[in-house]
Protein backbone atom coordinates (compact mmCIF):
# COMPACT_ATOMS: atom_id res chain seq x y z
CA UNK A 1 -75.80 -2.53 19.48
CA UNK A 2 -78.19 -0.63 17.44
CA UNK A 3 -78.80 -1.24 13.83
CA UNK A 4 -76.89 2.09 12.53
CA UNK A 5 -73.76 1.47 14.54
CA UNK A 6 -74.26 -2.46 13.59
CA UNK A 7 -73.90 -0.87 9.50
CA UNK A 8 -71.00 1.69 10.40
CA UNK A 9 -69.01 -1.44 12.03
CA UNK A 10 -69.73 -3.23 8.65
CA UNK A 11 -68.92 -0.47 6.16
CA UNK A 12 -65.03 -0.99 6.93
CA UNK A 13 -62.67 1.63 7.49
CA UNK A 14 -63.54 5.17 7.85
CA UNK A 15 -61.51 7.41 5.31
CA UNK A 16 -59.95 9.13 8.07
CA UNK A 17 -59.01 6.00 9.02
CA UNK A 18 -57.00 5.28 5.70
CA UNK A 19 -55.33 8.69 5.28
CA UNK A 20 -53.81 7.93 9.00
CA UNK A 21 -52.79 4.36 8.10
CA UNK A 22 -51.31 5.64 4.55
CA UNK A 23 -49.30 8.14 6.10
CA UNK A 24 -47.65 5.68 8.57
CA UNK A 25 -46.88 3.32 5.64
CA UNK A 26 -45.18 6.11 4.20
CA UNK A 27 -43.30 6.57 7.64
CA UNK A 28 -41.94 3.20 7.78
CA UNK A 29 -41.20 2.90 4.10
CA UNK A 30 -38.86 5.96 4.31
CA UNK A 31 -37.60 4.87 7.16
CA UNK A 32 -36.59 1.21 5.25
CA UNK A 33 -35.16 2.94 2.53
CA UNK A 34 -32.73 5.38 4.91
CA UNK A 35 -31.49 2.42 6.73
CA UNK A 36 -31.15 0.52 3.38
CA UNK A 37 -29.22 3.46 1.73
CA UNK A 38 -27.21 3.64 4.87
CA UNK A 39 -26.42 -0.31 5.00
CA UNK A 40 -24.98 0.22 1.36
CA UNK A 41 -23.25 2.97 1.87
CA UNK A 42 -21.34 1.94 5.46
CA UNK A 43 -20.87 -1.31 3.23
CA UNK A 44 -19.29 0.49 0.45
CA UNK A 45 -17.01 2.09 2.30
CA UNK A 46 -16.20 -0.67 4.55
CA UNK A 47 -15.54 -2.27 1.31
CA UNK A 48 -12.98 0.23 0.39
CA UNK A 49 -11.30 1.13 3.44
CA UNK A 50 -10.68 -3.33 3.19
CA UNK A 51 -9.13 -2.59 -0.33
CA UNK A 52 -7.35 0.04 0.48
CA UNK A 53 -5.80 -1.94 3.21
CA UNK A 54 -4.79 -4.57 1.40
CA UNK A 55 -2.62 -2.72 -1.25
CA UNK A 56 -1.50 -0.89 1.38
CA UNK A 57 -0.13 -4.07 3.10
CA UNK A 58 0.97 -5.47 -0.82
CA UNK A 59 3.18 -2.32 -0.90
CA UNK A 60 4.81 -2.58 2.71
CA UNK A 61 5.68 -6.24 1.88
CA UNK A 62 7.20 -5.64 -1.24
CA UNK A 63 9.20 -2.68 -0.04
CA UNK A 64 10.45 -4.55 2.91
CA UNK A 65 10.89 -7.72 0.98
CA UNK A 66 13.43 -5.79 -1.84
CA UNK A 67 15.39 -3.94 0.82
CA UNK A 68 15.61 -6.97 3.82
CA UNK A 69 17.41 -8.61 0.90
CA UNK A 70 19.33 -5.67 -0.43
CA UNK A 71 23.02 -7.15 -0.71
CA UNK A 72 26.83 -5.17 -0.32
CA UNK A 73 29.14 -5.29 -2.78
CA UNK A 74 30.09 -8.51 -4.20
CA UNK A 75 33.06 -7.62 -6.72
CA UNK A 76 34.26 -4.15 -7.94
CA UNK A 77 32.19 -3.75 -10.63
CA UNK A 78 28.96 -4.12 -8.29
CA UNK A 79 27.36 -0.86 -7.82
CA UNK A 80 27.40 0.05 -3.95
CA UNK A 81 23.50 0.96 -1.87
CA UNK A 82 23.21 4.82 -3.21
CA UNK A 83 20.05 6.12 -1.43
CA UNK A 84 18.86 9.99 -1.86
CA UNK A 85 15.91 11.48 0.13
CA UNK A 86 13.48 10.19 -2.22
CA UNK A 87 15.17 7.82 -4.50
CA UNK A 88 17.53 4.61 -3.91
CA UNK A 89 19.12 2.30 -5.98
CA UNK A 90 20.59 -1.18 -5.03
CA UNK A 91 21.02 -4.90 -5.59
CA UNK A 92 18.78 -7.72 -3.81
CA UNK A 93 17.09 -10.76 -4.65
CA UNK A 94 14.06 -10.38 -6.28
CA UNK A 95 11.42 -10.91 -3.66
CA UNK A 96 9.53 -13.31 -6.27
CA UNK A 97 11.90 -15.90 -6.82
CA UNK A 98 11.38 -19.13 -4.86
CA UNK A 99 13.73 -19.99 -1.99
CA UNK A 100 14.62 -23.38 -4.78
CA UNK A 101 16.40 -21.48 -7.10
CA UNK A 102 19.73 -19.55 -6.87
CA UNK A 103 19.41 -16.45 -5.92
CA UNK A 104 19.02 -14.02 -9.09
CA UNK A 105 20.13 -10.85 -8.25
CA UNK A 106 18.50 -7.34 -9.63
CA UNK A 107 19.33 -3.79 -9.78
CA UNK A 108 16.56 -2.47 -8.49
CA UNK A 109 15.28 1.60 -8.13
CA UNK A 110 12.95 3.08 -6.05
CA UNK A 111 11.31 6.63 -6.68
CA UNK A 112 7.56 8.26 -7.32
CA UNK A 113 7.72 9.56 -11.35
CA UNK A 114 5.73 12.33 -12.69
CA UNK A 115 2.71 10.55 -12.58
CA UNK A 116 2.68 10.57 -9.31
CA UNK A 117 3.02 6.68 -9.07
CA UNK A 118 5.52 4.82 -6.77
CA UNK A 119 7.49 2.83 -9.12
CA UNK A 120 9.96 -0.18 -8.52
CA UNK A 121 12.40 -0.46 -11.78
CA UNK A 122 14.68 -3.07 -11.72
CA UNK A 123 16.81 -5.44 -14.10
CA UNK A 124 18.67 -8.60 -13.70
CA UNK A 125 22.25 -7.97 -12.40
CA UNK A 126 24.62 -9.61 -14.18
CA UNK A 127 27.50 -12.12 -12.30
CA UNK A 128 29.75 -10.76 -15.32
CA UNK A 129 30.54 -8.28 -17.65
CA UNK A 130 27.27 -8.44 -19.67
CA UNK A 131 28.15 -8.97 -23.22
CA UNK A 132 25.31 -8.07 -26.16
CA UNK A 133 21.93 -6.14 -26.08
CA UNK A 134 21.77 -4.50 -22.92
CA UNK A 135 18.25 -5.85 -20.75
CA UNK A 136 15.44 -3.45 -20.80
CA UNK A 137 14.52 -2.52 -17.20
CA UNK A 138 11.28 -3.70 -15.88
CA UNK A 139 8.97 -1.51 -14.07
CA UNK A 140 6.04 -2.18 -11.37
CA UNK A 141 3.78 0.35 -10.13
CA UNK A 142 3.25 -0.28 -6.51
CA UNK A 143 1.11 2.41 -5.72
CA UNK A 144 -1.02 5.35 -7.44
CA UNK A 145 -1.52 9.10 -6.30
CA UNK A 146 1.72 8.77 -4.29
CA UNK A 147 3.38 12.80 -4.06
CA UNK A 148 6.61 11.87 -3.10
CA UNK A 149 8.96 9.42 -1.25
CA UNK A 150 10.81 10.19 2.14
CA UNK A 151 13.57 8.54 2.87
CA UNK A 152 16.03 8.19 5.47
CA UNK A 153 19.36 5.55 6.19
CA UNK A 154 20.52 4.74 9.53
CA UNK A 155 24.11 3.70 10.35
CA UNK A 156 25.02 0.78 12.46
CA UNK A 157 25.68 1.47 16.15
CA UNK A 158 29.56 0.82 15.10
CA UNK A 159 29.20 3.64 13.04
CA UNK A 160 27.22 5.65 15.23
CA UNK A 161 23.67 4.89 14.72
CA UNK A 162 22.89 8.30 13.25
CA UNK A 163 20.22 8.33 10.68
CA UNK A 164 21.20 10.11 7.83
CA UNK A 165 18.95 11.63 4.64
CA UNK A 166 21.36 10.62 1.90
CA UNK A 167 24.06 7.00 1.97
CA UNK A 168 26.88 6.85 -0.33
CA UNK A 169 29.22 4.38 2.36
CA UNK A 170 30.35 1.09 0.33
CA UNK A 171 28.42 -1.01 3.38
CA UNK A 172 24.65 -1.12 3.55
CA UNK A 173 23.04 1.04 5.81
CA UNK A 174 21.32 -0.71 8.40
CA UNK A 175 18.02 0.61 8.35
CA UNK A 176 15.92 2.45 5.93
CA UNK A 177 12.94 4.05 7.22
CA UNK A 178 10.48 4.36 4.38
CA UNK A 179 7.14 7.33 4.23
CA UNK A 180 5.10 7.17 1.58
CA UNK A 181 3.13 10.71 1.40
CA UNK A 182 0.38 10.26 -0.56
CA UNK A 183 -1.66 13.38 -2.53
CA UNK A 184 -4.71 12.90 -0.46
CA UNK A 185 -4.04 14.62 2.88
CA UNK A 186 -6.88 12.52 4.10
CA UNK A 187 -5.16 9.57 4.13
CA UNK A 188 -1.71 8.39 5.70
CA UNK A 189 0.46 5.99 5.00
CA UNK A 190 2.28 4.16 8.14
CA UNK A 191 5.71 4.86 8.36
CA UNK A 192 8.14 1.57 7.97
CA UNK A 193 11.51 0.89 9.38
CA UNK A 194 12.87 -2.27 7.60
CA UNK A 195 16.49 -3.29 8.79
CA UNK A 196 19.04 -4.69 5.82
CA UNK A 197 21.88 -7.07 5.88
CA UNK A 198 24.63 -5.85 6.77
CA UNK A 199 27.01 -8.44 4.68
CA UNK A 200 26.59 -11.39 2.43
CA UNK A 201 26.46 -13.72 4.75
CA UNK A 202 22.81 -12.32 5.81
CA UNK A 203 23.73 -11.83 9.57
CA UNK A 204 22.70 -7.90 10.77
């Protein structure tokens, strides 16, 4: 080795040399920060599709808890299952009371408001004639962004087994199939079929 390529070898890096090794930092650093924005984002929306899952299955377990437990008539002066296309009104346990108590009995209504929310209303059903201040009903909001509530009644197979879009009978229906249609056409709500009791006695 001569004594000028001896001094070029110890002078370091050439500044071509630098530019080149610069620009493939950049390279890689870019490339870091895509897959880290991606990482956040796919986890972000994992995120929410997990939420959104979860109130999703809150709802469908509080709808099918009110209405497995929705109850017939019990005296004269109960009010019969009245269900519309996208309203229904009826007495069941509440779905919160532990299996320990007696059963407390609600009227409860189902419906979407102007808000657009899914609301369950409901009140303590009296055993009697309810003497004094009448009980303020109690509403839950079970859902947001909700445009309106489909709803359909199925008779039992003595009855014919026809589903039907309105039920004004003095028995319960024994299905109700339940659609949620929500404003965001993006998303869907699974459609839910939840069977009743049929008389007091709980058998279908």
């Amino acid at each position: 080795m001569t004594e000028r390529t001896r001094a070029a070898a110890d002078a370091g890096f050439t500044l071509l040399e630098i530019i080149i090794a610069v620009v493939v930092f950049g390279f890689v650093v870019a490339g870091l920060a895509q897959a880290t924005k991606f990482g956040v984002h796919a986890w972000t929306l994992e995120t929410k599709l997990a939420d959104q899952a979860a109130d999703m299955e809150r709802v469908e377990r509080t709808l099918r808890d009110v209405i497995e437990q929705a109850s017939a008539p019990m005296s004269s002066d109960d009010k019969p299952f009245s269900g519309l296309e996208h309203r229904a009104v009826f007495v069941a346990r509440l779905p919160d009371e532990p299996q320990t108590r007696p059963i407390r009995r609600a009227q409860i209504a189902l419906g979407v408001n102007e808000h657009h929310q899914l609301l369950l209303r409901w009140e303590p059903h009296p055993n009697a004639v309810r003497i004094g201040t009448a009980v303020v009903p109690q509403e839950v909001v079970l859902a947001e962004n909700v445009d309106h509530l489909d709803l359909s009644y199925r008779q039992a197979a003595g009855d014919g087994g026809k589903w039907v879009d309105k039920w004004t009978e003095s028995n319960l229906p024994a299905m109700v199939l339940v659609h949620i249609v929500l404003l965001n056409e993006h998303r869907h709500w699974p459609v839910m079929m939840v069977p009743t009791m049929l008389d007091t006695n709980g058998s279908f």
